[in-house]
Protein backbone atom coordinates (compact mmCIF):
# COMPACT_ATOMS: atom_id res chain seq x y z
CA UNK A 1 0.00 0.00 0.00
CA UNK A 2 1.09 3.42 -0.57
CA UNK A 3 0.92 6.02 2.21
CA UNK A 4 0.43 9.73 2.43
CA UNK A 5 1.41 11.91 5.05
CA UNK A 6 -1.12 14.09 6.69
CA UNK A 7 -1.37 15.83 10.16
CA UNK A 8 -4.53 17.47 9.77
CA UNK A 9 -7.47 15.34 10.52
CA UNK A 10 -10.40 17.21 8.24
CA UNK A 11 -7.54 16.92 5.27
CA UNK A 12 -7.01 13.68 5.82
CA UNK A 13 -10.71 12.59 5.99
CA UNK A 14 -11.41 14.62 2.95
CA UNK A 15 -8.84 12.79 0.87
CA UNK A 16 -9.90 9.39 1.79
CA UNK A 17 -13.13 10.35 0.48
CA UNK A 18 -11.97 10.96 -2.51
CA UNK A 19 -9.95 8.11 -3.21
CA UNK A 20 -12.93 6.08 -1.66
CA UNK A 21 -15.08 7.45 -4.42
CA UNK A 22 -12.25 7.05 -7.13
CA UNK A 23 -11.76 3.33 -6.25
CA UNK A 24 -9.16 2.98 -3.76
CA UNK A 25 -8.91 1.27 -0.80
CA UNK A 26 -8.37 3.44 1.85
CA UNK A 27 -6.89 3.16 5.79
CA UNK A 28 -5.81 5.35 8.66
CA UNK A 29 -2.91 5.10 10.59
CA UNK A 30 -0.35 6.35 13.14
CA UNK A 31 3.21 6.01 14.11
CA UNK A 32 5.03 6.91 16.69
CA UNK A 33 7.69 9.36 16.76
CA UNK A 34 10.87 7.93 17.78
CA UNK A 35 12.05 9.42 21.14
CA UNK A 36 8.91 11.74 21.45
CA UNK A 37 5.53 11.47 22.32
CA UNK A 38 3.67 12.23 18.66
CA UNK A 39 2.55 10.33 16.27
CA UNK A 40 3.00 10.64 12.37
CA UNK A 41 -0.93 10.20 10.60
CA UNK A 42 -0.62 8.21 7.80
CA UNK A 43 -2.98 7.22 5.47
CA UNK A 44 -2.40 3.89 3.15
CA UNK A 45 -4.24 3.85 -0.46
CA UNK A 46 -4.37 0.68 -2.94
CA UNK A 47 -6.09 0.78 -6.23
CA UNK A 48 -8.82 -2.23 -6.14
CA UNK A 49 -9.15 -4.60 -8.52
CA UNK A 50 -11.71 -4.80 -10.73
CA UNK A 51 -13.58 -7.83 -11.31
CA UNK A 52 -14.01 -9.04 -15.48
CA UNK A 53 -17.92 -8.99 -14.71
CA UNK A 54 -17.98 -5.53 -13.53
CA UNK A 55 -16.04 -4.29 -16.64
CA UNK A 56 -18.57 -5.77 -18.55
CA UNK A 57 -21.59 -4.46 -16.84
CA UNK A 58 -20.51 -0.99 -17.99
């Protein structure tokens, strides 16, 4: 999965939206700092697969 960087929670939300709606499969996530107490937000994006009966439904 691929992962973009984003500290701002509204941005964040607002881009998973619109790689939800574009077709991606979309997760949050944090890491830790190392040696301080803050996290880095992530979130991880993966293009889904289609399915052969779905391309030819369109």
């Amino acid at each position: 999965m691929s992962k973009l960087e984003i500290f701002n929670e509204a941005d964040r939300l607002a881009v998973a939206q619109i790689l939800v709606k574009n077709g991606y499969t979309v997760r949050q996530s944090r890491q830790r700092v190392e040696g301080k107490r803050s996290y880095i937000y992530l979130l991880e994006y993966q293009k889904n697969q289609q399915r052969k009966e779905e391309d030819d439904d369109g």
